[in-house]
Protein backbone atom coordinates (compact mmCIF):
# COMPACT_ATOMS: atom_id res chain seq x y z
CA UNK A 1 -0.63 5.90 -17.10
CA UNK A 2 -3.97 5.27 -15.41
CA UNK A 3 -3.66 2.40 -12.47
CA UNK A 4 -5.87 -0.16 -12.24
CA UNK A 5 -8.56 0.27 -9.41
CA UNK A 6 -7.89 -2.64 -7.81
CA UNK A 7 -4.48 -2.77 -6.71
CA UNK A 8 -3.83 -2.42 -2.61
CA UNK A 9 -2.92 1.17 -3.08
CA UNK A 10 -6.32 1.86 -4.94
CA UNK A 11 -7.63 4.40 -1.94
CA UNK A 12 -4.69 6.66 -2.07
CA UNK A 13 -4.41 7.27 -5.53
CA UNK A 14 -6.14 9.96 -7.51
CA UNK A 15 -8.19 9.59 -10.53
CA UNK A 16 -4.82 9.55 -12.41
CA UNK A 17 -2.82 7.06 -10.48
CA UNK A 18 -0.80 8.95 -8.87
CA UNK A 19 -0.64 9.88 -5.16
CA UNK A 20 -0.72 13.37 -3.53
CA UNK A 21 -0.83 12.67 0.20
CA UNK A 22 -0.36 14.52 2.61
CA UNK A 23 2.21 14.26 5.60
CA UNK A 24 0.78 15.43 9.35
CA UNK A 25 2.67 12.56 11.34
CA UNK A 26 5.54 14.86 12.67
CA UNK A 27 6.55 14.41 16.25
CA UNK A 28 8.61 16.17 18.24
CA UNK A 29 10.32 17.60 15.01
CA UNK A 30 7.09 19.43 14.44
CA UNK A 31 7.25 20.85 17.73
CA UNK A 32 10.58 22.02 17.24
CA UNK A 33 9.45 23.61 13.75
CA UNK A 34 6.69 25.17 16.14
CA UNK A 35 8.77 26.68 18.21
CA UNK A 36 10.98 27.84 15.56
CA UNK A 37 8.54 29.48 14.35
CA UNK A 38 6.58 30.64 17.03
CA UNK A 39 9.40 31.82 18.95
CA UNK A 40 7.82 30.02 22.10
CA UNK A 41 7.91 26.78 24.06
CA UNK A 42 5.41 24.36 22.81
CA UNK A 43 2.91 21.87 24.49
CA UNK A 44 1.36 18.99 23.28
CA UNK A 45 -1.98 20.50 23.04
CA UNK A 46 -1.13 23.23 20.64
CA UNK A 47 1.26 20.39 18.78
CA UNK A 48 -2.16 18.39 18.22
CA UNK A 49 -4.04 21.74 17.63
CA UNK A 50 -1.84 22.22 14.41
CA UNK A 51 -2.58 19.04 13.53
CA UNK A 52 -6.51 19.39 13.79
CA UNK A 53 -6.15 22.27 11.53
CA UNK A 54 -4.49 20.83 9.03
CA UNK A 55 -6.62 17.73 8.63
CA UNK A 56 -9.70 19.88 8.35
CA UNK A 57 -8.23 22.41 6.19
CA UNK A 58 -5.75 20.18 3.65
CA UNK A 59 -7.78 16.79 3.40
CA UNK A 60 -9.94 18.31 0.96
CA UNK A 61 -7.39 18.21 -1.26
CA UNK A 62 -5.16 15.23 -0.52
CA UNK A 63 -5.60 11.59 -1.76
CA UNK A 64 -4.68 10.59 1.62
CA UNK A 65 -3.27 11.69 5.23
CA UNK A 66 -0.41 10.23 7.27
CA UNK A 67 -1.14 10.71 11.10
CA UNK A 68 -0.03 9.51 13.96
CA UNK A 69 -1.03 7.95 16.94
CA UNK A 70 0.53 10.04 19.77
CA UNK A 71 -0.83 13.49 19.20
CA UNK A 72 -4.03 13.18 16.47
CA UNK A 73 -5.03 9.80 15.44
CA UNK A 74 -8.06 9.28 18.43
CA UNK A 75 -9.30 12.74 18.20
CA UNK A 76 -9.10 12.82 14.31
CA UNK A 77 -11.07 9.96 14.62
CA UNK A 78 -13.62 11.21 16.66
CA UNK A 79 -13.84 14.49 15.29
CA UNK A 80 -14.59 12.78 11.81
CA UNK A 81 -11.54 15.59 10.58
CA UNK A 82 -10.59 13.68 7.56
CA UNK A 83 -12.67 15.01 4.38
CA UNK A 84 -14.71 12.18 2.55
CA UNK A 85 -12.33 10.59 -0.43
CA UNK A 86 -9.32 11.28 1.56
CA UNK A 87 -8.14 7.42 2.50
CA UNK A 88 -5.97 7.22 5.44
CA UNK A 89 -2.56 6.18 6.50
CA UNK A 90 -1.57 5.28 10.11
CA UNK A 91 1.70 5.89 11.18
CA UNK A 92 3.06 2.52 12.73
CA UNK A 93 6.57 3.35 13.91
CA UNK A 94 7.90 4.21 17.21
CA UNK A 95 10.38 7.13 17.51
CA UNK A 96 13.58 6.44 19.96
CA UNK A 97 15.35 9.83 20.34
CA UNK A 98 19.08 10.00 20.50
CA UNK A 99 21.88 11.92 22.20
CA UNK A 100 21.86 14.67 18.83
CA UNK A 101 19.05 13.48 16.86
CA UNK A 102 15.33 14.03 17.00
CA UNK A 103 14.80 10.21 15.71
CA UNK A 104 17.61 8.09 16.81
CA UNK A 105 16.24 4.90 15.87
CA UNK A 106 12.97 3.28 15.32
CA UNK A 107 10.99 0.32 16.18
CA UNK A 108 7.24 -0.76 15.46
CA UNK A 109 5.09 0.54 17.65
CA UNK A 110 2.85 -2.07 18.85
CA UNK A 111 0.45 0.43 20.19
CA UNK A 112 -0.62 0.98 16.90
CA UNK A 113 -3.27 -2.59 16.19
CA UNK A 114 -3.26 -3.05 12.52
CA UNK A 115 -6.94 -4.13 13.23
CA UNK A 116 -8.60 -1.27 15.23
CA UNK A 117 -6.87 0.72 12.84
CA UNK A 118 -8.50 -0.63 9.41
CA UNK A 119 -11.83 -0.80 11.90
CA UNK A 120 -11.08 3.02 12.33
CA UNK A 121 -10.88 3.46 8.35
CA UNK A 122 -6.85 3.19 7.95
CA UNK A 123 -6.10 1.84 4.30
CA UNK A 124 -2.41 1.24 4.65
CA UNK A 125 0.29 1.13 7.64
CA UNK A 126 3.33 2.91 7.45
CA UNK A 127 7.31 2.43 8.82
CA UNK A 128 10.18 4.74 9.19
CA UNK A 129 13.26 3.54 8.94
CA UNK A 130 16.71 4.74 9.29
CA UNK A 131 19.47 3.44 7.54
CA UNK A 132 22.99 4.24 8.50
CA UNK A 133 25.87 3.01 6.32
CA UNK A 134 27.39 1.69 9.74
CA UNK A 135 24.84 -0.13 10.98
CA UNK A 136 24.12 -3.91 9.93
CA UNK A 137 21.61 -4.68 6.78
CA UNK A 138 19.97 -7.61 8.99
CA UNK A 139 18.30 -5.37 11.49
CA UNK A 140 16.69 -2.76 9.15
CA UNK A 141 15.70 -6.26 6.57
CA UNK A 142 14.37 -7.86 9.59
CA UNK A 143 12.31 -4.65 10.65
CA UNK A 144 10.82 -4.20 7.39
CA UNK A 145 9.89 -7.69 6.91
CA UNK A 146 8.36 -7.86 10.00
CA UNK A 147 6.33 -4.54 9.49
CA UNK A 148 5.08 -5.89 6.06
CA UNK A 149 4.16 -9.24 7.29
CA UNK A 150 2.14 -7.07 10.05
CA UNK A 151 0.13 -5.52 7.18
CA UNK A 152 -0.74 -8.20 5.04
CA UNK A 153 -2.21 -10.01 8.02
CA UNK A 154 -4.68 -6.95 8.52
CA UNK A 155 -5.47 -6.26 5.10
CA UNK A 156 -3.94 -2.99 5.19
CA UNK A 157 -1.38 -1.89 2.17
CA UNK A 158 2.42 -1.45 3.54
CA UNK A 159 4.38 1.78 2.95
CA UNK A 160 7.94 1.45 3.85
CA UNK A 161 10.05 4.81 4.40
CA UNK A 162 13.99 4.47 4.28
CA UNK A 163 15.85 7.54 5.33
CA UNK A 164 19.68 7.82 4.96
CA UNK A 165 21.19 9.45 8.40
CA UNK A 166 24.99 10.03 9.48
CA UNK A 167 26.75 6.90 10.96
CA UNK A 168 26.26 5.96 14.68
CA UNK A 169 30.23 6.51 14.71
CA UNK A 170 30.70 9.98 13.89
CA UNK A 171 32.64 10.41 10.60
CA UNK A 172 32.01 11.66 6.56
CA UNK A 173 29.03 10.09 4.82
CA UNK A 174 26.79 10.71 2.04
CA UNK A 175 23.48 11.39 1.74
CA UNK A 176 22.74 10.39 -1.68
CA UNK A 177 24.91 6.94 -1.55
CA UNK A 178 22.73 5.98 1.30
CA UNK A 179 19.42 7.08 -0.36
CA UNK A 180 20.50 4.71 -3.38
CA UNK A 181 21.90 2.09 -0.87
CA UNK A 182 18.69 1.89 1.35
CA UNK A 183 16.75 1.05 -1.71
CA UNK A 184 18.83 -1.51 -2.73
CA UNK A 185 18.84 -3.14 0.51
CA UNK A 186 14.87 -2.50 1.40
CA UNK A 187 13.30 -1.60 -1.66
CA UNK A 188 12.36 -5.24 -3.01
CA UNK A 189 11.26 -6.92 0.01
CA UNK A 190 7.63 -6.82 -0.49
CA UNK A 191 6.43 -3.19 0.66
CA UNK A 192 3.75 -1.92 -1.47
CA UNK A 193 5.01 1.71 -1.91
CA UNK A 194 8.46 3.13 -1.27
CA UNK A 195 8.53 6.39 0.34
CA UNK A 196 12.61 7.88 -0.68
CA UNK A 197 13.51 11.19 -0.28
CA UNK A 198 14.56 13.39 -2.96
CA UNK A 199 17.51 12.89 -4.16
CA UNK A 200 20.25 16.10 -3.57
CA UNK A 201 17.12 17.07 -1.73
CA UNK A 202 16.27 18.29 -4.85
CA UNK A 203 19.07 21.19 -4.79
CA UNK A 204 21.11 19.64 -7.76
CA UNK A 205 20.93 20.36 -11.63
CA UNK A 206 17.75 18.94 -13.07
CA UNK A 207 20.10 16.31 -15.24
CA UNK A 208 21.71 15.35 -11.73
CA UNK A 209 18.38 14.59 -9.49
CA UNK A 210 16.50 12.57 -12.75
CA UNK A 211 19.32 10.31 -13.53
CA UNK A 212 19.29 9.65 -9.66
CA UNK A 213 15.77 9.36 -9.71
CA UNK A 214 16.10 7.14 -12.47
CA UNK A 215 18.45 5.10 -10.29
CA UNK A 216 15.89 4.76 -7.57
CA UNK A 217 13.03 3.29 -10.21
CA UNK A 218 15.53 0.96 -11.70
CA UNK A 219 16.14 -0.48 -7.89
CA UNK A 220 12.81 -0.30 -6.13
CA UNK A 221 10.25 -3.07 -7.11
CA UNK A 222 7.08 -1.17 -6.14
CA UNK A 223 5.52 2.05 -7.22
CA UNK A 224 7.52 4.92 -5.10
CA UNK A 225 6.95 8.43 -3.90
CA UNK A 226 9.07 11.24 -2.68
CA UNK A 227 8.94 12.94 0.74
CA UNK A 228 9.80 16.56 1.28
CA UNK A 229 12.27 16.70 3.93
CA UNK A 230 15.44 18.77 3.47
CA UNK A 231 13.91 20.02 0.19
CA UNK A 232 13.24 23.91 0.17
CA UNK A 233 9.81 24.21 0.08
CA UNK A 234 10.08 26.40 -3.41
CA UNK A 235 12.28 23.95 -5.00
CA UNK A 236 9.59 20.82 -3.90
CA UNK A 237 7.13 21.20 -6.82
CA UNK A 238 9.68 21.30 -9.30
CA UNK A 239 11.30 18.13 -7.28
CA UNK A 240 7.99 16.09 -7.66
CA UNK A 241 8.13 16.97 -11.13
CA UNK A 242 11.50 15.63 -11.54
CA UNK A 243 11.11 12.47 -9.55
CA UNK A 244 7.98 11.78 -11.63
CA UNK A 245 9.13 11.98 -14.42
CA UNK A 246 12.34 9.61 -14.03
CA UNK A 247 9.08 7.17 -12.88
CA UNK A 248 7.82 7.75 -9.21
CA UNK A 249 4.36 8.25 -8.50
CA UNK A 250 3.69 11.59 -6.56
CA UNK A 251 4.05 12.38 -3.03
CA UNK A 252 3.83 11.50 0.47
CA UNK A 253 5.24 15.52 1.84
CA UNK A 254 4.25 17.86 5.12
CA UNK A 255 6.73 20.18 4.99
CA UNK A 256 6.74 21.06 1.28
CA UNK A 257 3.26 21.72 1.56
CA UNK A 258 2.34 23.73 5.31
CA UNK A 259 6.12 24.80 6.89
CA UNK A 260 5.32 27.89 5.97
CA UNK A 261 2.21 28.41 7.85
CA UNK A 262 4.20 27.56 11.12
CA UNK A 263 4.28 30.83 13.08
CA UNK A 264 0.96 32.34 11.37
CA UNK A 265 -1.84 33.18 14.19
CA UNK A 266 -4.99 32.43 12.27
CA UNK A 267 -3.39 29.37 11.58
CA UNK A 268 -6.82 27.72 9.65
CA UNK A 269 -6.68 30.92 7.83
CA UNK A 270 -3.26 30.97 6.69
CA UNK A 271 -3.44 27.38 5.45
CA UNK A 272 -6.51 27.94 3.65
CA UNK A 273 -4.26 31.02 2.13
CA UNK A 274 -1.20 29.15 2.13
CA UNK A 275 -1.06 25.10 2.03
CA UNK A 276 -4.14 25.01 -0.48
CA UNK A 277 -2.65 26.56 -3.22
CA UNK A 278 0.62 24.45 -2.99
CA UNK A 279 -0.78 21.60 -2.31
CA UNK A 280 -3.61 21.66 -5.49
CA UNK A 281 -0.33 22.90 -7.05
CA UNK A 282 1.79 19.53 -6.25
CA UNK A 283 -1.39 17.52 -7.38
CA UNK A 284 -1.70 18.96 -9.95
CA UNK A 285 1.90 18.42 -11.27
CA UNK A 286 1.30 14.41 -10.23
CA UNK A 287 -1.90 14.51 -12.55
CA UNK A 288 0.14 16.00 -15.22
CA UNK A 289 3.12 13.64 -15.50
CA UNK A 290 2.25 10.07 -13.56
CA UNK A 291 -1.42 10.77 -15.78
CA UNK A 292 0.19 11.22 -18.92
């Protein structure tokens, strides 16, 4: 179905309705993916370099850009890198590392001014957060609620990102019960797109990941989008297609879309080669079912 033009999320939808933005707000995961990759250590320069290169290469193509404020968002600005039609997305959350984990918890990063951001051209804000089936509801409701009252205030549409993580304890858990769980507990409390990760991470029978999906539309009270995290990047089209099709609304991904250009040297080149084609690819499976 065709969305109505003027809804808060109006700027980062296609012509269709759907969304197909892109992802470039990686931290110091995307360093590690660098170095991975690269087979080097890796500065902040060449972290912010990728970045660069990605806005000026993918935005073309993209209904909007997530981007950060630590490595890209003043020189992205500056550089006028975002293509014309792209709307964009400003990353609002502060990354606390911990003892195993890249992002051990989260908090809003007051660096980021909801103001001099929509001044700058940002259309919407947007909040990680990490739920942990150990950890008390209240601070992760609280959080959110917070963060969305911080966006209405500026004008600026609210995107809300739960991510189910390992308990604080140690111990089993499951992914998937805390993807479900983390909607139930944030996915109603005002945020004007859900950003969930795939359930299975998209690795289960078609039958399993829809009726999951399905689970996810049932239980979130916005529209919602999938992430591409922990979903091989072959399997992520199909994914999308999936998730869309039990009633999300495209995609808010970075990895399913340039990982693979990580340890190219003509890096423009290789996602001109590369990223392009899967990204038109992804939008055009969003235009396809969420356009139907």
């Amino acid at each position: 179905m065709t969305a109505s033009i003027t809804d808060s999320l109006a700027p980062l939808r296609r012509p269709s309705g759907g969304f197909a933005m892109l992802a470039l707000d990686q931290r110091e995961s995307l360093r590690v993916m660098l170095a991975e990759a690269r087979g080097v250590a890796i500065d902040d320069a060449t972290v912010a370099d990728f970045k660069l290169a990605g806005l000026r290469t993918l935005t073309p193509f993209a209904s909007a850009v997530l981007l950060d404020r630590a490595f890209a968002w003043d020189r992205a600005v500056a550089e006028h890198a975002i293509a014309p039609g792209c709307a964009l997305i400003a990353a609002a959350d502060l990354f606390i590392p911990g003892t195993d984990e890249i992002i051990g918890s989260v908090e809003i990063d007051t660096e980021v001014v909801p103001a001099k951001v929509r001044a700058q051209g940002a259309s919407a804000l947007k909040l990680l957060v990490i739920w942990r089936p150990d950890e008390p509801a209240e601070q992760r409701v609280a959080l959110v609620d917070a963060f969305i009252q911080r966006c209405r205030a500026a004008g600026l549409a609210s995107i809300v990102e739960p991510v189910s993580r390992k308990p604080r304890g140690g111990g089993a858990w499951d992914l998937d019960a805390g993807i479900l769980a983390a909607a139930q507990e944030l996915g109603s409390r005002g945020a004007d797109l859900y950003k969930a990760e795939v359930p299975l991470h998209g690795q289960g029978t078609e039958a399993e990941v829809r009726s999951r999906c399905a689970m996810l539309t049932r239980t979130i009270a916005s529209p919602w989008v999938v992430l591409s995290s922990g979903v091989p990047q072959d399997q992520f089209p199909i994914a999308v297609e999936w998730a869309c099709r039990e009633g999300a609304s495209g995609f808010l991904a970075g990895r399913g879309v340039w990982r693979g250009v990580l340890g190219h040297p003509g890096m423009e080149a290789a996602l001109r080669a590369e990223a392009v084609p899967r990204l038109q690819q992804l939008s055009a499976v969003v235009d396809r079912v969420v356009g139907r």
